[in-house]
N, C-alpha and C. Protein backbone atom coordinates (compact mmCIF):
# COMPACT_ATOMS: atom_id res chain seq x y z
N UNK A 1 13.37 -8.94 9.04
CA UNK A 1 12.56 -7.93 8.40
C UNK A 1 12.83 -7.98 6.90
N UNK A 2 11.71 -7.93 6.13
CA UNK A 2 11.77 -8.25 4.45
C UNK A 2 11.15 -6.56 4.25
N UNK A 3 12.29 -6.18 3.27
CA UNK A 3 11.18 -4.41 2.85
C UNK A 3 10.72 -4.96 0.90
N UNK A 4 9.64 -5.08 0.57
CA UNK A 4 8.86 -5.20 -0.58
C UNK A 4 8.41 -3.41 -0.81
N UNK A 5 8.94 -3.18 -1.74
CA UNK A 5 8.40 -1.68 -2.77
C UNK A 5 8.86 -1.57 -3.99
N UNK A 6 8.27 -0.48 -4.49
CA UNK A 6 8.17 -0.30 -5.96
C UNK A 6 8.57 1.15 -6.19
N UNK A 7 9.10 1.88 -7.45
CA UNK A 7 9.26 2.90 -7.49
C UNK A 7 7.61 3.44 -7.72
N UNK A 8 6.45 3.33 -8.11
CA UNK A 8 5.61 3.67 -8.76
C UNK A 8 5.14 4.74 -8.11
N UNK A 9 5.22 4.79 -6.58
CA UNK A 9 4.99 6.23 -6.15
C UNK A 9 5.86 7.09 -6.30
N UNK A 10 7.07 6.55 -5.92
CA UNK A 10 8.22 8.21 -5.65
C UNK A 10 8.52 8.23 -7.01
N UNK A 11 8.54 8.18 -8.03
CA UNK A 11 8.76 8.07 -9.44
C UNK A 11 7.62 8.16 -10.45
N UNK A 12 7.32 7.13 -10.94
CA UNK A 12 6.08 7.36 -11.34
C UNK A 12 5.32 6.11 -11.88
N UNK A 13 4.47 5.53 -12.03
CA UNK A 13 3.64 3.86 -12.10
C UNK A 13 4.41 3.39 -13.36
N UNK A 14 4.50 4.36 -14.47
CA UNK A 14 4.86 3.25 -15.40
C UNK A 14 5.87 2.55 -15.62
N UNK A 15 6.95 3.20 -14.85
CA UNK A 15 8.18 2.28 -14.58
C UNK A 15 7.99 0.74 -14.12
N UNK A 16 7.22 -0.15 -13.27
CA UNK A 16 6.84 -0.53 -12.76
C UNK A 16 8.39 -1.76 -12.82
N UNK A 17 8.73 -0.93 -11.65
CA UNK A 17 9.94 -1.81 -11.28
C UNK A 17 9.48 -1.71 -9.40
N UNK A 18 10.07 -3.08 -8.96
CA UNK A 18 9.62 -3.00 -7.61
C UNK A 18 10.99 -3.42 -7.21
N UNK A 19 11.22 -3.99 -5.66
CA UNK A 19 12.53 -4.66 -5.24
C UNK A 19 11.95 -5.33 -3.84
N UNK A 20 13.30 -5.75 -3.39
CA UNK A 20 12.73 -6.67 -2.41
C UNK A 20 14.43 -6.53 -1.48
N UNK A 21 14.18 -6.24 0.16
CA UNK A 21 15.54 -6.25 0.84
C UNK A 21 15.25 -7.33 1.72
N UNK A 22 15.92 -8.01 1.93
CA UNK A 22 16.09 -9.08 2.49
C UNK A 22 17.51 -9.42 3.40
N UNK A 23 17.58 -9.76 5.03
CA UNK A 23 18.51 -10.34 5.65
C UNK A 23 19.30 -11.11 4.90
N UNK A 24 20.94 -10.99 4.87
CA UNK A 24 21.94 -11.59 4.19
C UNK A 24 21.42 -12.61 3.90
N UNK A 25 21.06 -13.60 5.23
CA UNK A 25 21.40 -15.10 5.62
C UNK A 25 19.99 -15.59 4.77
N UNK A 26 19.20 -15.19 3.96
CA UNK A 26 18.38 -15.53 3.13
C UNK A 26 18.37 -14.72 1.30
N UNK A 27 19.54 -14.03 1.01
CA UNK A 27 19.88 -13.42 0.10
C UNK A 27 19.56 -15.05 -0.92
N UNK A 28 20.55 -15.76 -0.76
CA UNK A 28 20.57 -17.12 -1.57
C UNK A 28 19.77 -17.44 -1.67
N UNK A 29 18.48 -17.33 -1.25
CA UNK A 29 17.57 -18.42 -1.39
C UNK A 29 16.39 -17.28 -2.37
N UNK A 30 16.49 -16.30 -1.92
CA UNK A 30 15.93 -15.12 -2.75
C UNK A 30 16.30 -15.15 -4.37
N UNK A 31 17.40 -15.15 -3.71
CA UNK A 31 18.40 -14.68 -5.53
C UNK A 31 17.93 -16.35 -6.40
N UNK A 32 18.22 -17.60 -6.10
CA UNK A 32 17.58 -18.84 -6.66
C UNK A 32 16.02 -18.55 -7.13
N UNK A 33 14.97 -18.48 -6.29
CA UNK A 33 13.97 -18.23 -6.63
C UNK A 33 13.74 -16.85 -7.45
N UNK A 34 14.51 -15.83 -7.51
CA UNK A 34 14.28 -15.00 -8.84
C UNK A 34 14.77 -15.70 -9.83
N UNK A 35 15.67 -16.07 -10.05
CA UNK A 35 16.51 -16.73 -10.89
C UNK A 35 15.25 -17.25 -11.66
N UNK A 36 14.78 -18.66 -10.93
CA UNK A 36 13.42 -19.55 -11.47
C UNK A 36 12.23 -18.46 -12.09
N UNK A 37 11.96 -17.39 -11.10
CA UNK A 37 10.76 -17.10 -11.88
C UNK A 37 11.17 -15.62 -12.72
N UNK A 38 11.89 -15.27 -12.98
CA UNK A 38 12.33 -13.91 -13.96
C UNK A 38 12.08 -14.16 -15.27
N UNK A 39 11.42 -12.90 -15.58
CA UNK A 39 10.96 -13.04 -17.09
C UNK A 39 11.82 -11.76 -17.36
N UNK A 40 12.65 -12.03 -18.26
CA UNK A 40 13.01 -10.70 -19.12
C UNK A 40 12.06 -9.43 -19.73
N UNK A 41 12.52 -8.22 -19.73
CA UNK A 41 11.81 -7.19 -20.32
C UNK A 41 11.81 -6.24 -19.70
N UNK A 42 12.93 -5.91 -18.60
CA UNK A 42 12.85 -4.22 -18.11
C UNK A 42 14.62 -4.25 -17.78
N UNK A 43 15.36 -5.09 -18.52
CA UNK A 43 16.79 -4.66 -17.90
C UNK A 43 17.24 -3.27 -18.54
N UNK A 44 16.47 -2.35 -19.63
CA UNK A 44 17.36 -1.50 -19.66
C UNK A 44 16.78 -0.50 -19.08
N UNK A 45 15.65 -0.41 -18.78
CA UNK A 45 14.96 0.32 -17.62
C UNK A 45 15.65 0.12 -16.52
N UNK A 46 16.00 -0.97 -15.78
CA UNK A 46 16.85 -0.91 -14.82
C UNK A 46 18.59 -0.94 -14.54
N UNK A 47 19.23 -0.96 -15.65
CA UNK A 47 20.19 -0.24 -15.57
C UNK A 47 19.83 1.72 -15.55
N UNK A 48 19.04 2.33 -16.46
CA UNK A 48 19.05 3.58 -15.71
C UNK A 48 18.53 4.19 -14.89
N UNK A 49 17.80 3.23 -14.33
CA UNK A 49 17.43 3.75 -12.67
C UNK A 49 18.28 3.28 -11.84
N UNK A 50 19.57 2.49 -11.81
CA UNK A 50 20.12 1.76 -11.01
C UNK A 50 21.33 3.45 -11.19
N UNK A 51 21.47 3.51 -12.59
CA UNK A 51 22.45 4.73 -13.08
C UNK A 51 21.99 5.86 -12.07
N UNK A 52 20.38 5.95 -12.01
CA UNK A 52 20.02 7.34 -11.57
C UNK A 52 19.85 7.50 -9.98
N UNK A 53 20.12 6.01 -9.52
CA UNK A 53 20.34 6.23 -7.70
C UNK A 53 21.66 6.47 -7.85
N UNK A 54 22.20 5.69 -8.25
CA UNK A 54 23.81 5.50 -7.96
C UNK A 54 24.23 7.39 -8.14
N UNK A 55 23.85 8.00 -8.94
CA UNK A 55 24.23 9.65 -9.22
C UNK A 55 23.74 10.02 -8.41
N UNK A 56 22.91 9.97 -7.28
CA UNK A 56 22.49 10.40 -6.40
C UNK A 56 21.27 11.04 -7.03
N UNK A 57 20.78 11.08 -7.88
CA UNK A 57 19.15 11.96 -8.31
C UNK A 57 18.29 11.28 -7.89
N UNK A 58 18.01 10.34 -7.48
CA UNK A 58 16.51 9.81 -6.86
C UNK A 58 17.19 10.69 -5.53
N UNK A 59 17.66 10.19 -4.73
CA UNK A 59 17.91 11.12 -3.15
C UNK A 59 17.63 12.29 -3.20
N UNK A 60 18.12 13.01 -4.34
CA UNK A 60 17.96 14.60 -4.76
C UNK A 60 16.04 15.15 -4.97
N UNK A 61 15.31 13.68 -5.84
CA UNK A 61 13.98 13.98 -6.20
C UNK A 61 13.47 13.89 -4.76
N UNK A 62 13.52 12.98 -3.94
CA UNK A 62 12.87 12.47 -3.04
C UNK A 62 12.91 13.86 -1.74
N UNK A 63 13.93 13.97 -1.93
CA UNK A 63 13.99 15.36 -1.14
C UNK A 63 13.18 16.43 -1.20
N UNK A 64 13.22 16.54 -2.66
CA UNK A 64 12.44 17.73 -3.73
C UNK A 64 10.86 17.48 -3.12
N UNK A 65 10.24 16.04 -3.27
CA UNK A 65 8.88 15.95 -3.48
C UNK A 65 8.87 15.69 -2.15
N UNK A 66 9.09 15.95 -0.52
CA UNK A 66 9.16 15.46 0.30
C UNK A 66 8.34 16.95 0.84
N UNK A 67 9.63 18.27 0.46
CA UNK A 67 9.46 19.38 0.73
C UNK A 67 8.40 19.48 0.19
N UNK A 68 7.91 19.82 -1.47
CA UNK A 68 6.32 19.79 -2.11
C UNK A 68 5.37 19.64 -1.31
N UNK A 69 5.42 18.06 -0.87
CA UNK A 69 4.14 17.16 -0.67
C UNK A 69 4.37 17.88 0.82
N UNK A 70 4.97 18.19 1.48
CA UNK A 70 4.64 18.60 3.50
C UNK A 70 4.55 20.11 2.71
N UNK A 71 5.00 20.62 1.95
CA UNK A 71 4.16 22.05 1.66
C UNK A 71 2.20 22.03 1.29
N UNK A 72 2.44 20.95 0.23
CA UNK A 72 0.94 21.30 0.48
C UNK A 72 -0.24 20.51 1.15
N UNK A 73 0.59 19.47 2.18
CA UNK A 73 0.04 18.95 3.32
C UNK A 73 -0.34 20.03 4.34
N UNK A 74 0.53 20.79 4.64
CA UNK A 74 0.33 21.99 5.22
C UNK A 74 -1.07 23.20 5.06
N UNK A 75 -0.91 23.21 3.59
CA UNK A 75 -1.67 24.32 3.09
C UNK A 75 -2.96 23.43 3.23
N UNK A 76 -3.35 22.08 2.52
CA UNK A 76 -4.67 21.66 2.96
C UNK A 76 -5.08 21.66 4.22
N UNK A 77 -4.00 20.97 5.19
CA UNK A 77 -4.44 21.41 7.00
C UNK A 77 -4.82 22.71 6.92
N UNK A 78 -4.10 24.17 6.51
CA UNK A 78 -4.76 24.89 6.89
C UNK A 78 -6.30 25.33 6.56
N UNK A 79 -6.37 25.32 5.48
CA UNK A 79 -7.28 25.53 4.59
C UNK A 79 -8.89 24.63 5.21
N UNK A 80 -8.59 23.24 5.82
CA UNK A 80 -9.54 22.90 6.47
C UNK A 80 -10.08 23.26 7.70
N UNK A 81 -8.33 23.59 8.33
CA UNK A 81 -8.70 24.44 9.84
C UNK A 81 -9.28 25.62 9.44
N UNK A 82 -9.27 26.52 8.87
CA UNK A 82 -9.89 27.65 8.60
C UNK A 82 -11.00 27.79 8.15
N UNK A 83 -11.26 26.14 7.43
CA UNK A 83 -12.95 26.36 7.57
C UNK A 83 -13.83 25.61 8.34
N UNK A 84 -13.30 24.93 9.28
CA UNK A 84 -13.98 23.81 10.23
C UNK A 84 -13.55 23.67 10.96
N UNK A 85 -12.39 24.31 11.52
CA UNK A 85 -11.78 24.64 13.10
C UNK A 85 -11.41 23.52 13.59
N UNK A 86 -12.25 22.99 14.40
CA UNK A 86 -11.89 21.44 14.99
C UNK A 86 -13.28 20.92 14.90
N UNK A 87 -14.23 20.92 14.32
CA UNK A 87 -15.57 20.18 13.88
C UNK A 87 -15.59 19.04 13.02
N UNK A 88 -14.36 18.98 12.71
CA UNK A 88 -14.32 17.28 11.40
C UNK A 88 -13.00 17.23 12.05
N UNK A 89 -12.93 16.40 12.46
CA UNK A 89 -11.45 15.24 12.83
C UNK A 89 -10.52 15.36 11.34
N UNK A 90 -9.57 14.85 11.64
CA UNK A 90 -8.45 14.72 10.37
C UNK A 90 -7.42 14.00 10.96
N UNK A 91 -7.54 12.30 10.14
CA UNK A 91 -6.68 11.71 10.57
C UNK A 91 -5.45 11.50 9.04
N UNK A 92 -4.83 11.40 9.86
CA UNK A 92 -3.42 11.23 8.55
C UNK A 92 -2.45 12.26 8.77
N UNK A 93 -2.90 13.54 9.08
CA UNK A 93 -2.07 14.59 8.80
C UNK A 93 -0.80 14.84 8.38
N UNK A 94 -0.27 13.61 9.30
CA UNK A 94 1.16 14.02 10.07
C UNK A 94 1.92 13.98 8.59
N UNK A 95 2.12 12.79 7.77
CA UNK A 95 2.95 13.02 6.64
C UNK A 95 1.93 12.32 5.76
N UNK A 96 2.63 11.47 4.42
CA UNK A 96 1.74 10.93 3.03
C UNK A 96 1.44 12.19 2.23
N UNK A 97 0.39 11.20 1.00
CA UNK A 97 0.26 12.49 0.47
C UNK A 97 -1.60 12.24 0.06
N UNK A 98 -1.87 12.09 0.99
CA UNK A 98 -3.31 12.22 1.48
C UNK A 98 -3.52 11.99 3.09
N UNK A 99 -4.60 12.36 2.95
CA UNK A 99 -5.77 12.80 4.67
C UNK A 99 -6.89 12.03 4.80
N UNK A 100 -7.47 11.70 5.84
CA UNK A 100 -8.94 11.47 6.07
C UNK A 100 -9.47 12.42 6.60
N UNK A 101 -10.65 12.89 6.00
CA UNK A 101 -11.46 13.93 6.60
C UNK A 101 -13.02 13.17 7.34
N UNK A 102 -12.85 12.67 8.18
CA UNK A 102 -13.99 12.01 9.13
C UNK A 102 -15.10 13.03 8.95
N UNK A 103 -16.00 12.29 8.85
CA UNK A 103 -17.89 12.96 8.78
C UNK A 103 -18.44 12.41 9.99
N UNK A 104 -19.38 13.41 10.21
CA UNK A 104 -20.36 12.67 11.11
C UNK A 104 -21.14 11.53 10.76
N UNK A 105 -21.35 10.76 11.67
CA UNK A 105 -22.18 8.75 11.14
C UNK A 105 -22.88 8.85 10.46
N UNK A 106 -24.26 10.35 10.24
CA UNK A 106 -25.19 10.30 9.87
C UNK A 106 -24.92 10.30 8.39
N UNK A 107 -23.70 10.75 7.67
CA UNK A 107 -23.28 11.58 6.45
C UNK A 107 -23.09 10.30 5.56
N UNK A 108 -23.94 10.04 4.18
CA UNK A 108 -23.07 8.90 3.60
C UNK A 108 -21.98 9.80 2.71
N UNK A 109 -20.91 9.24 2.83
CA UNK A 109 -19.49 9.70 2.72
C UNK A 109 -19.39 9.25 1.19
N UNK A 110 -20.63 8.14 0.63
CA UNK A 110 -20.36 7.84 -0.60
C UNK A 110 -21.15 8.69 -1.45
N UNK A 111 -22.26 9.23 -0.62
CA UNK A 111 -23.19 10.37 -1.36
C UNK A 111 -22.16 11.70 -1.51
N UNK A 112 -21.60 11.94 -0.86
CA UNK A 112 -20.77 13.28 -0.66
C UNK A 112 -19.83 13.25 -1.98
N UNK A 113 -18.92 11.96 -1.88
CA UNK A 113 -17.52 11.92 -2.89
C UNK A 113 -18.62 11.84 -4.10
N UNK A 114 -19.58 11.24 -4.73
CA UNK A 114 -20.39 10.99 -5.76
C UNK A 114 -20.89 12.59 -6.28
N UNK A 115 -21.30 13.05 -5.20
CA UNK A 115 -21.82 15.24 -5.50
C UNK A 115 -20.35 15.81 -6.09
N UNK A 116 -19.24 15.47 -5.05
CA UNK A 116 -17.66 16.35 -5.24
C UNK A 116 -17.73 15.99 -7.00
N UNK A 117 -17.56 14.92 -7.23
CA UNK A 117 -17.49 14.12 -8.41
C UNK A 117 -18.15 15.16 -9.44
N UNK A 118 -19.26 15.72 -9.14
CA UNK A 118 -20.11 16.38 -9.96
C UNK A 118 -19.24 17.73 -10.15
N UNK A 119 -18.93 17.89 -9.39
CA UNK A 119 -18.38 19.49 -8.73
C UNK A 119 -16.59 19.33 -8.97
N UNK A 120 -16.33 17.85 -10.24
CA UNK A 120 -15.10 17.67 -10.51
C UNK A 120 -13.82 18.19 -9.81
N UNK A 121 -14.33 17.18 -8.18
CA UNK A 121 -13.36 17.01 -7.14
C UNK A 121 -13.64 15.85 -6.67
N UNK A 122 -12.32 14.97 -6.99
CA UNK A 122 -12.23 13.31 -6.73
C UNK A 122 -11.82 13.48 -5.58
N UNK A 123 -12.50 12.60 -4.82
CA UNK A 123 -12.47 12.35 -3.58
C UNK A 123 -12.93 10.76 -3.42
N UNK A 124 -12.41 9.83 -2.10
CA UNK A 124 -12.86 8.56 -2.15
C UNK A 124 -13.80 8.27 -0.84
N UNK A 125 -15.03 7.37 -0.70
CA UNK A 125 -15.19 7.47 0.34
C UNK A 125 -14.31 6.43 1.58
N UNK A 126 -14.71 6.83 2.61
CA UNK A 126 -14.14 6.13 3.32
C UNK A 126 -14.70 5.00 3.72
N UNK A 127 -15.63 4.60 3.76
CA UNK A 127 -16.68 3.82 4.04
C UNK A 127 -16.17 2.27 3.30
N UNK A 128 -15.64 2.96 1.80
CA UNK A 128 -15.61 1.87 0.96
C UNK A 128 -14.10 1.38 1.26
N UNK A 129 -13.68 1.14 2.22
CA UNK A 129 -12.45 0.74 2.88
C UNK A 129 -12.59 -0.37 3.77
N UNK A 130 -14.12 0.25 4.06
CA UNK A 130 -14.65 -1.19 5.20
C UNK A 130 -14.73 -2.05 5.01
N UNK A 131 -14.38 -3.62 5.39
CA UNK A 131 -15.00 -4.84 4.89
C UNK A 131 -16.81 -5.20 5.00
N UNK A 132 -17.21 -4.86 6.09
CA UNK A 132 -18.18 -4.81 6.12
C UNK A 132 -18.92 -3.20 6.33
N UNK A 133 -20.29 -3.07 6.08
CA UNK A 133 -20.93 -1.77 6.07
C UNK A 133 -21.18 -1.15 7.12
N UNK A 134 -21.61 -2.17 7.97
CA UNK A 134 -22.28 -2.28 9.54
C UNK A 134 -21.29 -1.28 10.30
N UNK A 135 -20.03 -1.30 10.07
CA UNK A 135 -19.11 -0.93 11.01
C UNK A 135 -17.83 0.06 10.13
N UNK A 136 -18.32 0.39 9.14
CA UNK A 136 -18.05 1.85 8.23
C UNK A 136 -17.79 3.12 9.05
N UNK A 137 -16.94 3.40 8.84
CA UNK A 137 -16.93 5.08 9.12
C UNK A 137 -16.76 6.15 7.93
N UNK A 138 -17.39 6.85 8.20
CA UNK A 138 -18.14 7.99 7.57
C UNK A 138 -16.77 8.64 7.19
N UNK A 139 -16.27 9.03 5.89
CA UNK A 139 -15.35 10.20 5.87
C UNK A 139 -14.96 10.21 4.49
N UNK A 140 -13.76 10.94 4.19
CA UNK A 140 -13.48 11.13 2.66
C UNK A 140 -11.96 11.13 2.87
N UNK A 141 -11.23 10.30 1.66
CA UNK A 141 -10.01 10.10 1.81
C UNK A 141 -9.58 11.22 0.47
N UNK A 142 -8.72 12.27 0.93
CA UNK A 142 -7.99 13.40 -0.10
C UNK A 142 -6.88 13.16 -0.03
N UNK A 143 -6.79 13.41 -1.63
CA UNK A 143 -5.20 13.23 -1.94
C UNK A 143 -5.20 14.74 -2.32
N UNK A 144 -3.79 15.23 -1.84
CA UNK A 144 -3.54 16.53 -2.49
C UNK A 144 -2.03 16.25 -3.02
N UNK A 145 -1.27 15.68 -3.39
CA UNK A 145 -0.15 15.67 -4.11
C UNK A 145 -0.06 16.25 -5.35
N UNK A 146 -1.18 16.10 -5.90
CA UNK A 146 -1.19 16.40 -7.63
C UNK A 146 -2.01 17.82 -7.61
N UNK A 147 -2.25 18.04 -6.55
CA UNK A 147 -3.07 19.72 -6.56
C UNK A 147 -1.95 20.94 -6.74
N UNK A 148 -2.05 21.29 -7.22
CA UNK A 148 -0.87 22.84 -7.31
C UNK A 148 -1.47 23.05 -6.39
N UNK A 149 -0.41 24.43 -5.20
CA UNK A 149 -0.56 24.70 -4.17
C UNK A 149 -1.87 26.25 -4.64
N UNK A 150 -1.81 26.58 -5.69
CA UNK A 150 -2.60 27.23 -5.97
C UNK A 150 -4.08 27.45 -6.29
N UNK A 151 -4.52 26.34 -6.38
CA UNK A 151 -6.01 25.32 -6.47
C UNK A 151 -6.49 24.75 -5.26
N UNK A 152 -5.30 24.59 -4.27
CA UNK A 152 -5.77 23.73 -2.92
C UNK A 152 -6.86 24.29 -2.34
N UNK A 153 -6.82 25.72 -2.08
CA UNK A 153 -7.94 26.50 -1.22
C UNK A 153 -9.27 26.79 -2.10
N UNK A 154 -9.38 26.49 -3.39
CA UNK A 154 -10.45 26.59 -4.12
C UNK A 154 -11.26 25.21 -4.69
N UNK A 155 -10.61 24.31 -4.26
CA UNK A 155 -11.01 23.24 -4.57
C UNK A 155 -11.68 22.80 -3.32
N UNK A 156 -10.96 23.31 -2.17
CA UNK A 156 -11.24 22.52 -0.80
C UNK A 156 -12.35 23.08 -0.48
N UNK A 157 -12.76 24.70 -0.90
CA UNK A 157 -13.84 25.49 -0.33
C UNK A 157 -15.06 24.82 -1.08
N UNK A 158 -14.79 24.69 -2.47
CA UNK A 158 -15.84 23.58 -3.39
C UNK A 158 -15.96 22.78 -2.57
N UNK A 159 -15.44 21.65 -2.44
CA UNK A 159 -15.60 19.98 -1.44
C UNK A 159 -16.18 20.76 -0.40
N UNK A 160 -16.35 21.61 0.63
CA UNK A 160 -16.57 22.24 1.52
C UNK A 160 -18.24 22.73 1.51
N UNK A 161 -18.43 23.02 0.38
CA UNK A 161 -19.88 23.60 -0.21
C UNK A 161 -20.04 21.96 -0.03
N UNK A 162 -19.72 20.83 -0.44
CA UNK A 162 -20.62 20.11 -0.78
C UNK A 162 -20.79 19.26 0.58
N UNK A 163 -19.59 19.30 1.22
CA UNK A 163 -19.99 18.68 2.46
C UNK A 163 -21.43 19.31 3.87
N UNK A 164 -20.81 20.51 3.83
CA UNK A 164 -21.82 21.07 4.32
C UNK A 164 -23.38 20.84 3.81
N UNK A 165 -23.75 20.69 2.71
CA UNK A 165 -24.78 20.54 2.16
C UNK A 165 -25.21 19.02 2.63
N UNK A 166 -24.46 18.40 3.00
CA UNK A 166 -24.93 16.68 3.40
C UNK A 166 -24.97 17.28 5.12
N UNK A 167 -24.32 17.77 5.87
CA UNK A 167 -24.31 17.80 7.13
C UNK A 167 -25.56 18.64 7.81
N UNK A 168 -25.60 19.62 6.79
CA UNK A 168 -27.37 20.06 7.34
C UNK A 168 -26.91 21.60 8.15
């Protein structure tokens, strides 16, 4: 098993430091081939992020934004159950820090996020995930991470006006 990631989510993009874990018994052959292709220009960036695991504060953030993000994972579940009960599917729920909100087939999901857009609520469709069109499903991918928990239910009731308005 090889784990490839980056801080750019739990931290933030512009760091743009990534890593790579790798089984012992191929460490050597890893470490040679960085060796060959390493370009200098982020070692002092990574001495203080190496500083800021080692103190334990990434463990400490990750904790922090873990609680956040399942707080207002929560509050968007509710906020959709309360206005659509069980009439739109919702896949993702369980953790992340976005949802799919499934539409019915008839709904283009790209007309919908394009109206939200108007109604300055980014939303993506789902459709545009598909490789092909033919076999698209209808829905809208929400991110709520960056929503204060205080905007969630007013933003969602907006997106809500606009969905309804495509569903008829």
């Amino acid at each position: 098993m090889i784990y490839v990631g980056s801080f750019g989510k739990t931290l933030f993009p512009g760091l743009r430091i990534g890593y790579i874990v790798v089984p012992e018994a191929l460490a050597a052959s890893f470490a040679t081939a960085s060796a060959e292709l390493y370009r200098e220009g982020q070692l002092l960036q990574q001495a203080v992020l190496a500083e800021f695991i080692a103190e334990g504060h990434f463990t400490s953030h990750i904790r922090r934004m873990r609680a956040l993000y399942g707080q207002r994972r929560e509050l968007m579940l509710a906020t959709i159950a309360k206005r659509y009960g069980g009439t739109l599917d919702i896949v993702g729920g369980d953790a992340g820090l976005h949802l799919v909100l499934r539409l019915p087939d008839h709904v283009d999901d790209r007309a919908v996020a394009a109206r939200a857009l108007a109604e300055n609520i980014v939303v993506r469709p789902l459709s545009g995930y598909f490789a092909r069109r033919d076999n698209a499903q209808s829905g809208l991918l929400i991110g709520y991470a960056c929503v204060p928990d205080e905007e969630i239910e007013r933003a969602f009731e907006t997106l809500a006006g606009v969905i309804d308005g495509f569903i008829g």
